[in-house]
Protein backbone atom coordinates (compact mmCIF):
# COMPACT_ATOMS: atom_id res chain seq x y z
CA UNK A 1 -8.90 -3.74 0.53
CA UNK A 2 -6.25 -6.57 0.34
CA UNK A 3 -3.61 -5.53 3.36
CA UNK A 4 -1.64 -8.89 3.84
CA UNK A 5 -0.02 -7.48 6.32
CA UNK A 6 -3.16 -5.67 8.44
CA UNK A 7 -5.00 -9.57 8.48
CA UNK A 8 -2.18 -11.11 9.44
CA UNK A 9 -1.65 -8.63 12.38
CA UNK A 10 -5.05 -8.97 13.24
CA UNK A 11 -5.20 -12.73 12.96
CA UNK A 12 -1.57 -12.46 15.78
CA UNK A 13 -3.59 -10.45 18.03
CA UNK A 14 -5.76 -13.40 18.82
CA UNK A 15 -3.23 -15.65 20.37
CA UNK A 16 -2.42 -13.16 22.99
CA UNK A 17 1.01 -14.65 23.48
CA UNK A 18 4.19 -12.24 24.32
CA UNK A 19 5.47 -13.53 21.39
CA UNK A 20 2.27 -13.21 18.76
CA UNK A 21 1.47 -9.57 20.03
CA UNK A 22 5.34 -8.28 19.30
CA UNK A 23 5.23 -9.52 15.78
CA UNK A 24 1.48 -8.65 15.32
CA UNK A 25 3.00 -4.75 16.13
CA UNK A 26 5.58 -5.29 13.35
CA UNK A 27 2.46 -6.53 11.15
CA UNK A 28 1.04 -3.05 11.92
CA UNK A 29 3.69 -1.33 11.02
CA UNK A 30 4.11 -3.02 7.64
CA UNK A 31 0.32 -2.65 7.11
CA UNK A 32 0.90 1.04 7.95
CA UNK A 33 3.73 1.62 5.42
CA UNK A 34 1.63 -0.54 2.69
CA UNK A 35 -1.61 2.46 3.52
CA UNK A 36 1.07 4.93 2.82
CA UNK A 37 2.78 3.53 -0.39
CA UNK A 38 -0.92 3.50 -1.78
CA UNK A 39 -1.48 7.55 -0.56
CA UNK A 40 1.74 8.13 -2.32
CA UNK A 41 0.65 6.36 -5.44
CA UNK A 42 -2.76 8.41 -5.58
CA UNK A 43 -0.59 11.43 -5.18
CA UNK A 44 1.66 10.84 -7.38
CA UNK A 45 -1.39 9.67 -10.25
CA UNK A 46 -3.09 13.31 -8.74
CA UNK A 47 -0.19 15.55 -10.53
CA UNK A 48 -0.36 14.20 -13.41
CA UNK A 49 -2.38 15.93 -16.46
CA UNK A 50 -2.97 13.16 -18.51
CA UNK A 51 -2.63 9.55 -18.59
CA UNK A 52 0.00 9.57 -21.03
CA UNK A 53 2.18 11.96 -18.44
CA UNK A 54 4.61 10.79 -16.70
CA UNK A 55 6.02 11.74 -12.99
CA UNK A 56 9.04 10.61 -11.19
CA UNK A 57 8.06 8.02 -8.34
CA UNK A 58 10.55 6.82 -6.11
CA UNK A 59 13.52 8.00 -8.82
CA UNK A 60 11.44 5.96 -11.22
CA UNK A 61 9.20 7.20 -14.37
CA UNK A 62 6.11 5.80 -14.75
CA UNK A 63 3.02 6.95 -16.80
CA UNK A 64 -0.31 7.76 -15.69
CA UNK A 65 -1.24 4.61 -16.62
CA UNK A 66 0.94 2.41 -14.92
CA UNK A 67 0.03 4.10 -11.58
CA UNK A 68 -3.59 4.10 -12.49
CA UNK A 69 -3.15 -0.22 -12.83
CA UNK A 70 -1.34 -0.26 -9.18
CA UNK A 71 -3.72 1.85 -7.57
CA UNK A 72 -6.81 -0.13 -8.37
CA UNK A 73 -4.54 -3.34 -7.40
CA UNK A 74 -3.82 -2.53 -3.99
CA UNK A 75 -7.50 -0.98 -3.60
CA UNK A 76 -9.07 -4.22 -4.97
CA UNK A 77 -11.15 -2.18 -8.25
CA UNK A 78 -9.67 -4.75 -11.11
């Protein structure tokens, strides 16, 4: 899985400073809301009946296969 946000947290962690381990926390936190994005993609894909469906994400509409292309991006399958 390719979290930017997650290895650079992780990588903050490691310096130990005041400093490092606040911003490493707000790394978290973006990791966190990155995890959840993706759940609400796979959700979103999950109501649909076909790939040539569409559903309203975010006040957007997107086809099945649109979310179908950012779900395997953010889970690495492309």
């Amino acid at each position: 899985m390719n979290n930017a946000h997650l290895e650079r947290a992780i990588s903050r962690l490691h310096n130990g400073t005041t400093n490092e381990v606040t911003r490493a926390q707000a790394e978290a936190t973006l990791a966190l809301a990155y995890e959840q994005r993706t759940a609400n993609l796979i959700a979103a894909f999950g109501q649909l009946i076909t790939d040539d469906d569409t559903v309203t994400f975010l006040g957007e509409r997107v086809d099945g296969l649109e979310l179908a292309k950012q779900i395997k991006e953010r889970l690495d399958l492309e």
